[in-house]
C-alpha atoms as a PDB file:
ATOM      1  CA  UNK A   1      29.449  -4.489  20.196  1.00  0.00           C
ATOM      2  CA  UNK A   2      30.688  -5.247  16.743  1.00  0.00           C
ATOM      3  CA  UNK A   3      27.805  -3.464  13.870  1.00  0.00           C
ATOM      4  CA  UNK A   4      25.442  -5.521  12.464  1.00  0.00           C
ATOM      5  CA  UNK A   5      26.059  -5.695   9.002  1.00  0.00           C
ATOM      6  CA  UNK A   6      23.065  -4.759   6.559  1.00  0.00           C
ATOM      7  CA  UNK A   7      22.115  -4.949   2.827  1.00  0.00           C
ATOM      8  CA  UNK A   8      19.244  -2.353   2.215  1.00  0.00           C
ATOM      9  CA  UNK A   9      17.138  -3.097  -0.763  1.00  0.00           C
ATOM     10  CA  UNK A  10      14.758  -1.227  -2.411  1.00  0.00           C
ATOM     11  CA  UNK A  11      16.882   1.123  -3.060  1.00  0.00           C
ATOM     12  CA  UNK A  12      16.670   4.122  -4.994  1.00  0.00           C
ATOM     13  CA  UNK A  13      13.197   4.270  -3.533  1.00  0.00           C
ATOM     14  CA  UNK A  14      12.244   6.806  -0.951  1.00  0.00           C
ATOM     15  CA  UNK A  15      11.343   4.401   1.945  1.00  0.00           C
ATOM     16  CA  UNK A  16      14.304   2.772   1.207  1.00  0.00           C
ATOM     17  CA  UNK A  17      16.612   5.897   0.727  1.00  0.00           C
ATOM     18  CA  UNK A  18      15.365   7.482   3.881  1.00  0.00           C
ATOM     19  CA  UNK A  19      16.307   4.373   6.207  1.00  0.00           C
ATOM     20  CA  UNK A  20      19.567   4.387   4.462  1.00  0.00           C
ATOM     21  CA  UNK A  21      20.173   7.585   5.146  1.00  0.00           C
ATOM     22  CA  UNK A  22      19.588   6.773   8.503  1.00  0.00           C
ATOM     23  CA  UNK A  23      21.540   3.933   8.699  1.00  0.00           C
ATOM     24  CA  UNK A  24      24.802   5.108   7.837  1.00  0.00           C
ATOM     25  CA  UNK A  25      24.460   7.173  11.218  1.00  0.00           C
ATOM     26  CA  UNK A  26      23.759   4.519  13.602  1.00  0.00           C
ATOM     27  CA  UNK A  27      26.649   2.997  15.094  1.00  0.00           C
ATOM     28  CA  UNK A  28      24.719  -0.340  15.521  1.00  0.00           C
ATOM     29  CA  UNK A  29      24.734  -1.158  12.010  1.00  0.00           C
ATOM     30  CA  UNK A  30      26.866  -1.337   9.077  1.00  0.00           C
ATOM     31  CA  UNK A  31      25.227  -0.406   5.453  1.00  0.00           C
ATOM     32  CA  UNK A  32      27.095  -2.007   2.997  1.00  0.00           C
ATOM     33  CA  UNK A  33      26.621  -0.905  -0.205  1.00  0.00           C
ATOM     34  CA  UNK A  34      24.745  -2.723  -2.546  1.00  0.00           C
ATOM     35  CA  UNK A  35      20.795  -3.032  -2.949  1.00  0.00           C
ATOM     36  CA  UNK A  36      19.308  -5.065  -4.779  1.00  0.00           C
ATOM     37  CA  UNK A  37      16.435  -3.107  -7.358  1.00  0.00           C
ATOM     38  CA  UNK A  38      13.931  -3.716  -9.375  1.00  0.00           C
ATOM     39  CA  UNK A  39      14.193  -4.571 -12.788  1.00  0.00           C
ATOM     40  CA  UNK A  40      12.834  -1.262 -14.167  1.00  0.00           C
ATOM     41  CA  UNK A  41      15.699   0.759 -12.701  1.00  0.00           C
ATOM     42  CA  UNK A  42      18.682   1.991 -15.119  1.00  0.00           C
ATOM     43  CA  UNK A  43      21.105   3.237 -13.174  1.00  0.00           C
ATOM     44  CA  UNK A  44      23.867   1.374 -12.036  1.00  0.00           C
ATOM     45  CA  UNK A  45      24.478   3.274  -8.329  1.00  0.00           C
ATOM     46  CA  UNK A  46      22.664   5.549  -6.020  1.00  0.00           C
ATOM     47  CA  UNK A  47      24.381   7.475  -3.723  1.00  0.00           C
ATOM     48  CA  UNK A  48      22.998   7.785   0.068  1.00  0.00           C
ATOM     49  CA  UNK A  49      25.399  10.239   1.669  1.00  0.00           C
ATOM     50  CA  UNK A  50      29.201   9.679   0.898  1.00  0.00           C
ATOM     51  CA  UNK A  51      28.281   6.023   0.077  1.00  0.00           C
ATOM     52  CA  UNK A  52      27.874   4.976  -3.300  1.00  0.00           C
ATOM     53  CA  UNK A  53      25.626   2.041  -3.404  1.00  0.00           C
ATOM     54  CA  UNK A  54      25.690  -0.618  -6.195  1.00  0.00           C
ATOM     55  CA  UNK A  55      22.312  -1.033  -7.669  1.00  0.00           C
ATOM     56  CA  UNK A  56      21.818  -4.756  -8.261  1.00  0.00           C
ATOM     57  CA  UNK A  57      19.273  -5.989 -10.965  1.00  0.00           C
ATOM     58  CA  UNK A  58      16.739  -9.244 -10.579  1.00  0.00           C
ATOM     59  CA  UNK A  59      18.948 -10.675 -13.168  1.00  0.00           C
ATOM     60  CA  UNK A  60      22.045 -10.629 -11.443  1.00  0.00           C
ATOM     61  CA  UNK A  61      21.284 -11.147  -7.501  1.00  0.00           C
ATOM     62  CA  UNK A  62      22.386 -14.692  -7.250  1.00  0.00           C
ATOM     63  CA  UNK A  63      26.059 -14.117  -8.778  1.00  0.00           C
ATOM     64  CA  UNK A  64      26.364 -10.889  -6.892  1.00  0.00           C
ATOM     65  CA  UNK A  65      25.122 -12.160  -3.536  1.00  0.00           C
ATOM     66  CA  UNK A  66      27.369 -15.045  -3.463  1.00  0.00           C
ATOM     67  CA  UNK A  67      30.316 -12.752  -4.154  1.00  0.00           C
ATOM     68  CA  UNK A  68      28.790 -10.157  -1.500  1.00  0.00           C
ATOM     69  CA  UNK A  69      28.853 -12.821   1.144  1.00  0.00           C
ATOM     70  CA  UNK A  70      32.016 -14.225   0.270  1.00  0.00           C
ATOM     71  CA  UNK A  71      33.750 -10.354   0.878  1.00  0.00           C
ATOM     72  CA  UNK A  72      31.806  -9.469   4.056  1.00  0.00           C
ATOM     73  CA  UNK A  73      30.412 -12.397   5.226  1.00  0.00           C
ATOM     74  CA  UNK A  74      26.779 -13.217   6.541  1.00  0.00           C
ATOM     75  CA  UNK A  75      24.284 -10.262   6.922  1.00  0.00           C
ATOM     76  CA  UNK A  76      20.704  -8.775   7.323  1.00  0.00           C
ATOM     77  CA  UNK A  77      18.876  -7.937   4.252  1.00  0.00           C
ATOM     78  CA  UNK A  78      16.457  -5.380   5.011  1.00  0.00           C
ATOM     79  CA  UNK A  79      13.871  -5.122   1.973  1.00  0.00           C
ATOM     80  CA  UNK A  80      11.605  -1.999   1.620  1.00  0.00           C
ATOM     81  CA  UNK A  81      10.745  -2.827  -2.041  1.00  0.00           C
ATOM     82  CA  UNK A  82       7.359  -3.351  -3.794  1.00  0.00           C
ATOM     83  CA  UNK A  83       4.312  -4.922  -3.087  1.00  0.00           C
ATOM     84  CA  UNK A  84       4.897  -6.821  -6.144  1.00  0.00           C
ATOM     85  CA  UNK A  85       8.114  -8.397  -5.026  1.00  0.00           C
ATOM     86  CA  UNK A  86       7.397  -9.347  -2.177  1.00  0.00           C
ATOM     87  CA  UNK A  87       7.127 -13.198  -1.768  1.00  0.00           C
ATOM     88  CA  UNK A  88       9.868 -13.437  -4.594  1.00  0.00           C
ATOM     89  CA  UNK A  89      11.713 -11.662  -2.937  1.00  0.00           C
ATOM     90  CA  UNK A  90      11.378 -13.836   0.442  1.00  0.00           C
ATOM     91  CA  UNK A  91      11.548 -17.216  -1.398  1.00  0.00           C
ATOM     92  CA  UNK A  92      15.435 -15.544  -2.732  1.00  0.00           C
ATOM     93  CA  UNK A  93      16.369 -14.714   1.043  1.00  0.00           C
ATOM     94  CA  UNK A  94      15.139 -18.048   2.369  1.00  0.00           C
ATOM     95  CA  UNK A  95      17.042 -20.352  -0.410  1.00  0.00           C
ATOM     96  CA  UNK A  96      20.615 -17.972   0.325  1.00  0.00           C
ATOM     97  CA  UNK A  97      20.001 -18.280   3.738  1.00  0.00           C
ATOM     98  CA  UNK A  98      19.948 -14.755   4.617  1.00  0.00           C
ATOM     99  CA  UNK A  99      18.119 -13.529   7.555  1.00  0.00           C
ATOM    100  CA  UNK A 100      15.362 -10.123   7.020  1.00  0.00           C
ATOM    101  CA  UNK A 101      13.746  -7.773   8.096  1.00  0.00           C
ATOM    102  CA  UNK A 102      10.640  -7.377   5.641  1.00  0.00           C
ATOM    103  CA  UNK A 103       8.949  -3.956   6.065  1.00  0.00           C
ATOM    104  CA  UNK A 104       7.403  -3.961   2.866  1.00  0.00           C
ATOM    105  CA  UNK A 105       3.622  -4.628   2.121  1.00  0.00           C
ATOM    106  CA  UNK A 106       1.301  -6.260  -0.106  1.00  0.00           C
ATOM    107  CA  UNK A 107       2.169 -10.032  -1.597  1.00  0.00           C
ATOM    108  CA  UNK A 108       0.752 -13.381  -0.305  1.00  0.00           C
ATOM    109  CA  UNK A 109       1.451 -13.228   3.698  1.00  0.00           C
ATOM    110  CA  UNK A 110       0.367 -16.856   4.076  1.00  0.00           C
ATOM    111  CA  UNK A 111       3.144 -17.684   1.552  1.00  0.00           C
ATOM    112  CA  UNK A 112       5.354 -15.161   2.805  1.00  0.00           C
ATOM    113  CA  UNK A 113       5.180 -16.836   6.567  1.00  0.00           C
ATOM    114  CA  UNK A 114       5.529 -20.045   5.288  1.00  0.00           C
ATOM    115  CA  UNK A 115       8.449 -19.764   3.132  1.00  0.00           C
ATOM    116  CA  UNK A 116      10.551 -18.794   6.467  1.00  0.00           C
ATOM    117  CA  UNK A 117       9.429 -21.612   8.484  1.00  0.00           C
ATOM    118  CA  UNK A 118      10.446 -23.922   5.910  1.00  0.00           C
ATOM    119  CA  UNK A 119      13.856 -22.449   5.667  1.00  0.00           C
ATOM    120  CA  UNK A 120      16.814 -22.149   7.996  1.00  0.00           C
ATOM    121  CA  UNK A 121      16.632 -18.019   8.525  1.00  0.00           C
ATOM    122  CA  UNK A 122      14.579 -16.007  10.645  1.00  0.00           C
ATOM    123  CA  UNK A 123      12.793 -13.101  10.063  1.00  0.00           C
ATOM    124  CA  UNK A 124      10.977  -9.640  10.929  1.00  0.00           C
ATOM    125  CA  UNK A 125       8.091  -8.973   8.882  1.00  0.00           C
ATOM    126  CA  UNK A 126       5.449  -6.410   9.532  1.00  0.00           C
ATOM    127  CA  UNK A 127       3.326  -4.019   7.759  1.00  0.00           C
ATOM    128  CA  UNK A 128       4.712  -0.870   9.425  1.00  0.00           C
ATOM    129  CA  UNK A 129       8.298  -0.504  11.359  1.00  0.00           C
ATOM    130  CA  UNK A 130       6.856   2.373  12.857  1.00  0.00           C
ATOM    131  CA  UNK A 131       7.151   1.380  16.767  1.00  0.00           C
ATOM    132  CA  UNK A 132       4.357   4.013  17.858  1.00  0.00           C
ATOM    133  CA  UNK A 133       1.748   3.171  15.706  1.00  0.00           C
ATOM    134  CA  UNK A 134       2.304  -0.655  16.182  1.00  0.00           C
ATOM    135  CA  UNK A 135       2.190   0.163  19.834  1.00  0.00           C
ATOM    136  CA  UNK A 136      -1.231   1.359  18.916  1.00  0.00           C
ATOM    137  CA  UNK A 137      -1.916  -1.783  16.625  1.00  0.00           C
ATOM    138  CA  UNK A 138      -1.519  -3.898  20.024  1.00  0.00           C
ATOM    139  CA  UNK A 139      -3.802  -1.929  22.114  1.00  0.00           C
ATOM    140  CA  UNK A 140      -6.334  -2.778  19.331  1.00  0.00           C
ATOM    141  CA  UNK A 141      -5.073  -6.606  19.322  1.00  0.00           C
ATOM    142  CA  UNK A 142      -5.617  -6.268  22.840  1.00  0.00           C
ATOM    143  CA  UNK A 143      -9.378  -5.019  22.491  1.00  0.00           C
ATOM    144  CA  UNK A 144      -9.986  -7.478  20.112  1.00  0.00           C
ATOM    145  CA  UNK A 145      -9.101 -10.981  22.188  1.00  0.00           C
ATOM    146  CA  UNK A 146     -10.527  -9.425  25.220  1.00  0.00           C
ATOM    147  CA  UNK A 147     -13.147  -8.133  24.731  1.00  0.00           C
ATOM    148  CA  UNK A 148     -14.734  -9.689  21.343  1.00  0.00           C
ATOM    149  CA  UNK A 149     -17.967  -8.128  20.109  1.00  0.00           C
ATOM    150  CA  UNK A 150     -17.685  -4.467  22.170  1.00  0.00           C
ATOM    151  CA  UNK A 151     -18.536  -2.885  19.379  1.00  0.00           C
ATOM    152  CA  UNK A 152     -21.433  -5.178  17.702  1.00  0.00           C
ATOM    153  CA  UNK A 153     -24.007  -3.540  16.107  1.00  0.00           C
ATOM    154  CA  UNK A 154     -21.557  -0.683  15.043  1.00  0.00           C
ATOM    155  CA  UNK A 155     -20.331   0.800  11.826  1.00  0.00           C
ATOM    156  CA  UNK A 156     -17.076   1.577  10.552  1.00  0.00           C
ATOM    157  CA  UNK A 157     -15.606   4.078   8.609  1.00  0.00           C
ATOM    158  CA  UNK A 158     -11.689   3.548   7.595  1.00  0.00           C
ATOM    159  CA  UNK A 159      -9.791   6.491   5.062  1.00  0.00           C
ATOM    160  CA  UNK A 160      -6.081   6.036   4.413  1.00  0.00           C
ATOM    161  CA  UNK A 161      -4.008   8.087   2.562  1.00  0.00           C
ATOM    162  CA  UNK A 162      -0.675   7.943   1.757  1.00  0.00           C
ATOM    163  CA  UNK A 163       1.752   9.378  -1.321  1.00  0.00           C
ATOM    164  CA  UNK A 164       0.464   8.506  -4.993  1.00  0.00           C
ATOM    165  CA  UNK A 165       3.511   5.573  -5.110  1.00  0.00           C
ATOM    166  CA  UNK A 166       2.194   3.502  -3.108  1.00  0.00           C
ATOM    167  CA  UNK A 167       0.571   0.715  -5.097  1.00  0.00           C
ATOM    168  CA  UNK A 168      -1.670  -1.003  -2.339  1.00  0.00           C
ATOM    169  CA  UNK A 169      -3.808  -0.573   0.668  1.00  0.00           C
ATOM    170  CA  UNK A 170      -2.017  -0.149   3.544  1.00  0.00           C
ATOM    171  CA  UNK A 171      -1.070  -3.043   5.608  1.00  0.00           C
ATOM    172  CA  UNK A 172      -1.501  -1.443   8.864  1.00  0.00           C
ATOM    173  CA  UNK A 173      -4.934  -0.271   7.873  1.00  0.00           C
ATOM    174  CA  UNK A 174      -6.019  -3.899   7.028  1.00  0.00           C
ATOM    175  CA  UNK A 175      -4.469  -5.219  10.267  1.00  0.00           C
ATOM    176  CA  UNK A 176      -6.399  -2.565  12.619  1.00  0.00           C
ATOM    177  CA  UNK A 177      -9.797  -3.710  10.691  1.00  0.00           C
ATOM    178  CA  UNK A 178      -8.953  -7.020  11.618  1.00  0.00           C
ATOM    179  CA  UNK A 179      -8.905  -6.311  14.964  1.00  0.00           C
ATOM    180  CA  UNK A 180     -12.117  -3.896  14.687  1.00  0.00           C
ATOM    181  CA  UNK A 181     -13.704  -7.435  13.018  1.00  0.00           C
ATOM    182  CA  UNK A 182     -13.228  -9.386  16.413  1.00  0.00           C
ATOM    183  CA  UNK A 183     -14.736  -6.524  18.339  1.00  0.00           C
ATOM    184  CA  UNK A 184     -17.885  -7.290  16.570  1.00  0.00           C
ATOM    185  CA  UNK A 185     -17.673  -4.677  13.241  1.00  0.00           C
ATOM    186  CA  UNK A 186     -19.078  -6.465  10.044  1.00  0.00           C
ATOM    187  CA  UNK A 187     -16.468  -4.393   7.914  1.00  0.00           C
ATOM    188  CA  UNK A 188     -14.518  -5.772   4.687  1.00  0.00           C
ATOM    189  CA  UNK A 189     -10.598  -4.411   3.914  1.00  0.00           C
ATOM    190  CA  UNK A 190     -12.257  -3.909   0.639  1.00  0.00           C
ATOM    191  CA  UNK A 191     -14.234  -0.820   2.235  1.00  0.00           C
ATOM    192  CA  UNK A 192     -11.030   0.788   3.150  1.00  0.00           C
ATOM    193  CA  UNK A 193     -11.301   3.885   1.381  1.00  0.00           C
ATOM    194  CA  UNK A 194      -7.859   5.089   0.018  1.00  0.00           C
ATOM    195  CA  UNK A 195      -6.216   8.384  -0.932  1.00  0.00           C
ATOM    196  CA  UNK A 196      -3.315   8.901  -3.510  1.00  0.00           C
ATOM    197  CA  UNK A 197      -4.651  12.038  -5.563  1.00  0.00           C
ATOM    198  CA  UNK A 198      -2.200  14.466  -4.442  1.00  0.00           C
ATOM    199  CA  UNK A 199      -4.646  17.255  -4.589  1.00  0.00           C
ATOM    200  CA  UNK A 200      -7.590  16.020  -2.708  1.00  0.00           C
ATOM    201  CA  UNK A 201      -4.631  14.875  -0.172  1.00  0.00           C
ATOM    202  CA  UNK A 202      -3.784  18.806  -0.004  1.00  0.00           C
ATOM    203  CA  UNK A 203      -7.237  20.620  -0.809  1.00  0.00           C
ATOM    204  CA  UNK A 204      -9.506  18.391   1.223  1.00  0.00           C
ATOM    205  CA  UNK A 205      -7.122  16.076   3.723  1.00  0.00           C
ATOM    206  CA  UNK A 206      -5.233  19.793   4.778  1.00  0.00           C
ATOM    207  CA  UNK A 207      -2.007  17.452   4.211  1.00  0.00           C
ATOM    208  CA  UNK A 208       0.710  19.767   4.255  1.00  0.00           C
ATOM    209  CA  UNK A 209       2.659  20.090   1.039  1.00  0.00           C
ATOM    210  CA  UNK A 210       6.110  19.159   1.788  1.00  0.00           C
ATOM    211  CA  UNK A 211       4.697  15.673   2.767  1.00  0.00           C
ATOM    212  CA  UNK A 212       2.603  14.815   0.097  1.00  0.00           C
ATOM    213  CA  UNK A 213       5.021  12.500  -1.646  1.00  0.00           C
ATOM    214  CA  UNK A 214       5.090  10.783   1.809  1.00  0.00           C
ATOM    215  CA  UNK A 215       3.018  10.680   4.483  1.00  0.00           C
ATOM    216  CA  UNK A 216       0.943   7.914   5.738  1.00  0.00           C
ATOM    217  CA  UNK A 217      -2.575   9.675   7.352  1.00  0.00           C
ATOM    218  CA  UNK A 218      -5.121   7.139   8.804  1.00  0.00           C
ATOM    219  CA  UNK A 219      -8.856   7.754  10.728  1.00  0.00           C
ATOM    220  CA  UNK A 220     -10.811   4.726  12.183  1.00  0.00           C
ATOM    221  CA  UNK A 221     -14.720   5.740  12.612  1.00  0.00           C
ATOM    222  CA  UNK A 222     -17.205   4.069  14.492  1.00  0.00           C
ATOM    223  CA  UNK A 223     -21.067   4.969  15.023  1.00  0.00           C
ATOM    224  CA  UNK A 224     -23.084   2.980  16.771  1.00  0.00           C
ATOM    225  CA  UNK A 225     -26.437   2.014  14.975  1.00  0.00           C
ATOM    226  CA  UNK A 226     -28.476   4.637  15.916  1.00  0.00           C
ATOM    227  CA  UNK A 227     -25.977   7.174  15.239  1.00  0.00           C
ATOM    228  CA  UNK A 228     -25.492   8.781  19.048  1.00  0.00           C
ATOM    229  CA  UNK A 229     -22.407   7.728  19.940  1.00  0.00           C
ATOM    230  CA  UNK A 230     -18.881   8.016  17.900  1.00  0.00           C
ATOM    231  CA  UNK A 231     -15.533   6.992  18.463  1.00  0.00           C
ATOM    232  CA  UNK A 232     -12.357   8.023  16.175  1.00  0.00           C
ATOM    233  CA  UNK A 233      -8.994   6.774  16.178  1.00  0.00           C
ATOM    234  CA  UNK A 234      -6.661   8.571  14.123  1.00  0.00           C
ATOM    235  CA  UNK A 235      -2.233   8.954  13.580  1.00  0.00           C
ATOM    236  CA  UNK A 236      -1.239  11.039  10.928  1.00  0.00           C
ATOM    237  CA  UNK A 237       2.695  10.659   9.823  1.00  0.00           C
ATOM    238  CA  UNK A 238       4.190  13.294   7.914  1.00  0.00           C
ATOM    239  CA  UNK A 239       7.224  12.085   6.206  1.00  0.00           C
ATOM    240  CA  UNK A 240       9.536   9.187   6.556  1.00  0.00           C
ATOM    241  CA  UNK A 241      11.731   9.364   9.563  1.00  0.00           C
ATOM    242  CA  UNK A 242       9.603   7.807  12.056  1.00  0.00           C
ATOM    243  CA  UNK A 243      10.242   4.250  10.330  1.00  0.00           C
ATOM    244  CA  UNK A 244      13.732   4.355   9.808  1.00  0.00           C
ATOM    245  CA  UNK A 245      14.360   3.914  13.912  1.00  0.00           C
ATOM    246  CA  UNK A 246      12.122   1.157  14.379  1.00  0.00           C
ATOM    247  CA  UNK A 247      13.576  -0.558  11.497  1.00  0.00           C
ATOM    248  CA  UNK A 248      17.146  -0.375  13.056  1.00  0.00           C
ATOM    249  CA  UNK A 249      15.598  -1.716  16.220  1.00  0.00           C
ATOM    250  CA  UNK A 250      14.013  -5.250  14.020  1.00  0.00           C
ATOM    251  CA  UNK A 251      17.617  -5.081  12.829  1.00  0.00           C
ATOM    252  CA  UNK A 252      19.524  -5.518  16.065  1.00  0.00           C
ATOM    253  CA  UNK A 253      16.567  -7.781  17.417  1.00  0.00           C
ATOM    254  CA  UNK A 254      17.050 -10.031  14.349  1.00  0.00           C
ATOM    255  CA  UNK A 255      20.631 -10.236  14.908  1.00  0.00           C
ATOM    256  CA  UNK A 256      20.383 -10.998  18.629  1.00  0.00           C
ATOM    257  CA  UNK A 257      18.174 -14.682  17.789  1.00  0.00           C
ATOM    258  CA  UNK A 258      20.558 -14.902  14.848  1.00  0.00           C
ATOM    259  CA  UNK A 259      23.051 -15.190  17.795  1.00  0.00           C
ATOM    260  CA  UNK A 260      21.080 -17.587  19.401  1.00  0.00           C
ATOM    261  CA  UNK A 261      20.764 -20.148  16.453  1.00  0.00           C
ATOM    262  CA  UNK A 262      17.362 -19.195  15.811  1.00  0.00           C
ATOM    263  CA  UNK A 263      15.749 -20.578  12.262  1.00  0.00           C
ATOM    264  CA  UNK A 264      12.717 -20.700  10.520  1.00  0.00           C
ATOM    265  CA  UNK A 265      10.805 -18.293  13.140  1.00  0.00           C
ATOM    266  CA  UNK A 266       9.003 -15.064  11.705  1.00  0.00           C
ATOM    267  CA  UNK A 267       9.170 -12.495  14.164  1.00  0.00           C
ATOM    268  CA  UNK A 268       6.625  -9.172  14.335  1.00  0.00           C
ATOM    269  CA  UNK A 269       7.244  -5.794  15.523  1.00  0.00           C
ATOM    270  CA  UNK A 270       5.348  -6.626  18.657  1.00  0.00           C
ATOM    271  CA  UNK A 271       8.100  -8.809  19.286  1.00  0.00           C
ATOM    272  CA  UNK A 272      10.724  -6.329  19.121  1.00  0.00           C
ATOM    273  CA  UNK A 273       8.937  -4.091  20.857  1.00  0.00           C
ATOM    274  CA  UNK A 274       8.613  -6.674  23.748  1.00  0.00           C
ATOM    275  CA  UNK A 275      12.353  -7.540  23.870  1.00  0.00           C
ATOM    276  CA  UNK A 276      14.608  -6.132  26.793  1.00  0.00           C
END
C-alpha cells in the first residue's frame, strides 16, 4: 500500500517534533517536509532526523500550500499546534480542502465541528491521540449513558498536570468530567485543578525529572457524601511517545474514508479505535 502522505504542523514544537520523529519511521506514511508555524517562530527550518523541514509562517500558508499541493499532490495535515490556533487553523484546512487529523486542544469545538461539516474534507479531531487512555475515556462514556446518576450525591476531586507549555486545561480532563457529570457529580471543568510549576510537579507530584517538560499525569477522586467510600481513577504518561502511534493510526483511518469519498464528517478517536 502506497504511504499516506502527511504535512505535520506545529512544528518546532515538542508534540509536534516527537510525532515527526516518529513518522519518518513508519512505512505507512510519508512526512513531507514542510510545517506550517506560528507566527512567533524565526527560523526558517527545523530538522527532524535527516529531514530538513521548511518552517512555514501564517503569512505565507496560502501561496506555499498551493505550490505544496501542486508538487505532491493531495495530503493529510496533521496539526499539533496551539490552543490558540486552533479554529483558524481548521477554517484554513476546510477552505483548501485538505483533510486532518486535529490533535490539538483548546479553541471553540462547536465552531471547530461545524466548520468541517460545512466543508468538503473530513476529519479526526480529539483531545488526546493517545489510544489507551481514550480506551479509558469510553469506558467512562460508557458509565455515563448507562448508568446516569451512579454516583449522585458524590464529590469529585480532578488534578492534572502536565509540562509548564501547555497553555490550557487539558481536553481529556474536561471530557472525563463530562462523563463523571452524567453519572450524577455536580462538578464544573472550572474546578479542575491544574499543575504547570515544574517544582511542585517534582517535589510534591514525585514526577520524575526527565519528564517534566512533558508528561501528562491525571487522578479522578470521588467520595461519597459521608466520606466512607472512595474511588480513584488515575494514568500517568511520562513523555511523548505514547501519542505519536495513535496519531499514525487517525492518519491511515482518515485516509481510508478519504478513499471512500467521505466529506464533511468529523471523526473521534473512538472511531479509529473501532475500525477493523
Amino acid at each position: 500500500m502506497k504511504p499516506v502522505n502527511i504535512m505535520l504542523n506545529g512544528l518546532p514544537g515538542n508534540v509536534a517534533s516527537t510525532i515527526a520523529a516518529h513518522a519518518i519511521k513508519d512505512e505507512r506514511v510519508n512526512l513531507l517536509p514542510y510545517s506550517l508555524t506560528g507566527p512567533e517562530i524565526d527560523a526558517q527550518t527545523c530538522t527532524i532526523g535527516t529531514v530538513a523541514v521548511e518552517l512555514i509562517q501564517p503569512a505565507l500558508r496560502s501561496e506555499r500550500i498551493r505550490a505544496i499541493v501542486e508538487k505532491h499532490g493531495r495530503f493529510v495535515s496533521v496539526d499539533f499546534t496551539h490552543p490558540n490556533a486552533v479554529n483558524d487553523n481548521a477554517d484554513f484546512y476546510c477552505q483548501q480542502d485538505l483533510p486532518f487529523v486535529m490533535g490539538t486542544t483548546g479553541g471553540d469545538r462547536e465552531k471547530l465541528n461545524q466548520a468541517v461539516a460545512r466543508s468538503s474534507v473530513c476529519a479526526v479531531i480529539a483531545p488526546n491521540m493517545a489510544k489507551q487512555i481514550v480506551g479509558f475515556q469510553a469506558m467512562m462514556e460508557y458509565a455515563a449513558t448507562n448508568f446516569p446518576g451512579i454516583f449522585k450525591g458524590y464529590t469529585l476531586d480532578v488534578r492534572e498536570s502536565h509540562q509548564a507549555g501547555k497553555a490550557d486545561t487539558s481536553g481529556t480532563a474536561k471530557a472525563v468530567v463530562a462523563s463523571f457529570q452524567h453519572m450524577g457529580i455536580d462538578f464544573s471543568p472550572e474546578n479542575i485543578v491544574m499543575e504547570r510549576n515544574p517544582e511542585a510537579q517534582r517535589d510534591k507530584w514525585g514526577i520524575p525529572e526527565k519528564y517534566l517538560s512533558g508528561h501528562g499525569w491525571h487522578t479522578y477522586r470521588l467520595t461519597s457524601a459521608d466520606g466512607t467510600v472512595m474511588f480513584e481513577f488515575q494514568h500517568n504518561v511520562n513523555g511523548r511517545d505514547i501519542y505519536a502511534e495513535g496519531t499514525m493510526d487517525a492518519v491511515c483511518f482518515l485516509n481510508e474514508k478519504i478513499g471512500k469519498g467521505r466529506t464533511g464528517r468529523v471523526y473521534t478517536m473512538i472511531d479509529v479505535l473501532q475500525s477493523p
